[in-house]
C-alpha atoms as a PDB file:
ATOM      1  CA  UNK A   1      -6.341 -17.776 -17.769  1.00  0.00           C
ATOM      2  CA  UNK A   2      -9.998 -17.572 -19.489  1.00  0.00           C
ATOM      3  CA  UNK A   3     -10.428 -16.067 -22.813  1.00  0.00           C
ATOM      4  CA  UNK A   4     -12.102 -12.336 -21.860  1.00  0.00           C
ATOM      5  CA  UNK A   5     -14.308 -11.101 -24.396  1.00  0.00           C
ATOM      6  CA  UNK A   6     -12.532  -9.534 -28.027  1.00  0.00           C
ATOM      7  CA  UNK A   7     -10.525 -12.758 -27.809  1.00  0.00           C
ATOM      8  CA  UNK A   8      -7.792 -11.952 -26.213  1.00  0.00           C
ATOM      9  CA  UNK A   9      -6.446 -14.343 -23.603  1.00  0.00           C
ATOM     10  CA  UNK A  10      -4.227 -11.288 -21.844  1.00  0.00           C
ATOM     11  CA  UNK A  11      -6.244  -8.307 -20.005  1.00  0.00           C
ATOM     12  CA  UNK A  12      -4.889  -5.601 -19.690  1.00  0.00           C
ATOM     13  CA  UNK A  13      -4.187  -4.387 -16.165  1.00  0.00           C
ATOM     14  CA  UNK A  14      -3.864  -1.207 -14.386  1.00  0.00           C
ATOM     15  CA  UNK A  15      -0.031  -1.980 -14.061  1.00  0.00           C
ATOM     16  CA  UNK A  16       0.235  -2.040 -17.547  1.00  0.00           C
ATOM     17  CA  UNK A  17      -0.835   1.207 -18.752  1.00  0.00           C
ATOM     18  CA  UNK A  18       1.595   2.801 -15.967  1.00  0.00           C
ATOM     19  CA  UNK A  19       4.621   0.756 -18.182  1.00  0.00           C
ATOM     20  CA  UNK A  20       3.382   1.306 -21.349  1.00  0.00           C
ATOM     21  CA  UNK A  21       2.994   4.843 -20.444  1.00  0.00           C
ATOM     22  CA  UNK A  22       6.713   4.661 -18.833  1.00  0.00           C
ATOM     23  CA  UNK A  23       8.061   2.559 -21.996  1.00  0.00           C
ATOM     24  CA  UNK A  24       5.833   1.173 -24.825  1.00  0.00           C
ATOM     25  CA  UNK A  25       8.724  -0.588 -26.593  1.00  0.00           C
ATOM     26  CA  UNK A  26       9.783  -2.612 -23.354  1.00  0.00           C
ATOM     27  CA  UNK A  27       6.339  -2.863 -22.545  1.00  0.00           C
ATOM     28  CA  UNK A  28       5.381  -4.291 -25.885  1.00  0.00           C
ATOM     29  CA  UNK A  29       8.778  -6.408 -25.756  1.00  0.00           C
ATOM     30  CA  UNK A  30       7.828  -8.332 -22.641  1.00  0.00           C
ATOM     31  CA  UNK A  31       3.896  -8.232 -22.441  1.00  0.00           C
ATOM     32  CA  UNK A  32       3.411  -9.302 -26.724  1.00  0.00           C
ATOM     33  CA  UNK A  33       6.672 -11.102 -27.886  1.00  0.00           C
ATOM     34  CA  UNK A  34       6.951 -12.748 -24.166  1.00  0.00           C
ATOM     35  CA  UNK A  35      11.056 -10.760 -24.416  1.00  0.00           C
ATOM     36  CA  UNK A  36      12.142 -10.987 -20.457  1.00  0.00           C
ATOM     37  CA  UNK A  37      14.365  -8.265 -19.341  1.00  0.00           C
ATOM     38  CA  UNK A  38      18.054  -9.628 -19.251  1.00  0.00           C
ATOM     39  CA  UNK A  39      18.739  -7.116 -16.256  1.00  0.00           C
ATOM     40  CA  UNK A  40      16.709  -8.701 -13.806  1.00  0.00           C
ATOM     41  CA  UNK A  41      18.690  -9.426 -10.932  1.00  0.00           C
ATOM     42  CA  UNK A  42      19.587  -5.691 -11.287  1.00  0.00           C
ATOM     43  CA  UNK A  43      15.851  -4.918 -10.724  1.00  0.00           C
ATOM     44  CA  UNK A  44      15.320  -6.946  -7.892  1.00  0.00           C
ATOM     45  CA  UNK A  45      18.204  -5.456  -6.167  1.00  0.00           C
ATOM     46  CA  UNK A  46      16.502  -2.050  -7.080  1.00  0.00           C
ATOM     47  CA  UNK A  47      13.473  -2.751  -5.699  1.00  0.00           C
ATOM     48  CA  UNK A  48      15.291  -4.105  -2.353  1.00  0.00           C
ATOM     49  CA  UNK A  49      16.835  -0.760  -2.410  1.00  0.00           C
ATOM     50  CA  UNK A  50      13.811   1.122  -3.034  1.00  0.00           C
ATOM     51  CA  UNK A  51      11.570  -0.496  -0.558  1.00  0.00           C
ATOM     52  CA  UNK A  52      14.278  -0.395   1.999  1.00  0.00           C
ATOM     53  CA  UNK A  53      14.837   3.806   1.441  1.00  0.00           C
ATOM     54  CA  UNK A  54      10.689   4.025   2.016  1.00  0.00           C
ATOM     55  CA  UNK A  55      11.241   2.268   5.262  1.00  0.00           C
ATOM     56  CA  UNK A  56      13.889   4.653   6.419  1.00  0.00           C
ATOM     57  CA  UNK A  57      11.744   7.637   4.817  1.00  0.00           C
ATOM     58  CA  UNK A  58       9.016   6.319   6.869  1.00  0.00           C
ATOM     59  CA  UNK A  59      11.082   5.799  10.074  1.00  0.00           C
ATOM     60  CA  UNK A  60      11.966   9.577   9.289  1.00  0.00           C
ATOM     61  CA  UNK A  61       8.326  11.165   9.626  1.00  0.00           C
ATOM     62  CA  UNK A  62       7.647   9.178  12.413  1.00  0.00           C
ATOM     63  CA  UNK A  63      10.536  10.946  14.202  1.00  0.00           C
ATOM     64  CA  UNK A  64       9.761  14.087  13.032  1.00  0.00           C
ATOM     65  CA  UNK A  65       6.019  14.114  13.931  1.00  0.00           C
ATOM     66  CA  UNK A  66       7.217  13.207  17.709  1.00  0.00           C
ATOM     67  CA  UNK A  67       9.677  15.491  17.599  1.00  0.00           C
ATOM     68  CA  UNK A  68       6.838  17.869  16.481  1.00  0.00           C
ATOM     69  CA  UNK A  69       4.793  16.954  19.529  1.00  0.00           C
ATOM     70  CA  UNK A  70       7.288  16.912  22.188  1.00  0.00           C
ATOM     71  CA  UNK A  71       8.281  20.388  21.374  1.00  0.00           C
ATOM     72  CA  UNK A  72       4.564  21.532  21.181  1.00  0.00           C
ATOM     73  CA  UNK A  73       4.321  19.799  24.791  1.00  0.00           C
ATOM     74  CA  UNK A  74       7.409  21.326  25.564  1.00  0.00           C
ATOM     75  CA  UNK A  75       6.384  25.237  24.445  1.00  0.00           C
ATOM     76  CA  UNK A  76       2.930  24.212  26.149  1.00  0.00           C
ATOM     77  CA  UNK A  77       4.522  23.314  29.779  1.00  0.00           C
ATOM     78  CA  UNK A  78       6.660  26.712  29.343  1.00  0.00           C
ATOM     79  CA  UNK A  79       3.727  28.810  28.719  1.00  0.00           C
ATOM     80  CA  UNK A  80       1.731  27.259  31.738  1.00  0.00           C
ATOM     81  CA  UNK A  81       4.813  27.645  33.624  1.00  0.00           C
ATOM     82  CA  UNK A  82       5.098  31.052  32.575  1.00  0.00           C
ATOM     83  CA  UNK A  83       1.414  32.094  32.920  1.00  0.00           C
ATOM     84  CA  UNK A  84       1.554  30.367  36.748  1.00  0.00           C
ATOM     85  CA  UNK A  85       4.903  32.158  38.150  1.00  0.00           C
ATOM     86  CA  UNK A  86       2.652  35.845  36.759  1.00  0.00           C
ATOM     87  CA  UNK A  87      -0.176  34.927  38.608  1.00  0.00           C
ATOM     88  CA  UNK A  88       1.361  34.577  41.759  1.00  0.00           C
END
């Protein structure tokens, strides 16, 4: 990676203010005395888990904004049901 400018030949991301901010020591641990997390087949399975619960979550709103709209088509149909069978 090329040297930025202050010398340092490690910028600091976005990401890294979000895990300082989380945890400075661990933060400090891995990113400055190059320390890697011994528990790291235990993250990976977390973040399986984690991005497989967002899938269902998003499977769930999906559902439930149909569901939304087939009642609202549903009500609609009644009322113009309705509103026809007083006309007559």
């Amino acid at each position: 990676m090329p040297e930025v400018r202050g010398g340092s030949p490690h910028p600091l991301r976005a990401s890294d203010v979000g895990r300082y901010a989380y945890c400075a020591r661990a933060w400090w641990l891995e990113r400055v005395a190059g320390a890697a997390p011994d528990n790291r087949a235990a993250r990976v399975r977390g973040e399986q888990r984690h991005h497989a619960h967002g899938r269902l979550v998003g499977a769930a709103r999906r559902q439930t904004r149909l569901v939304s709209a087939l009642f609202w088509l549903a009500a609609g149909l009644a009322l113009a049901l309705a509103l026809s069978l007083l006309w007559r």
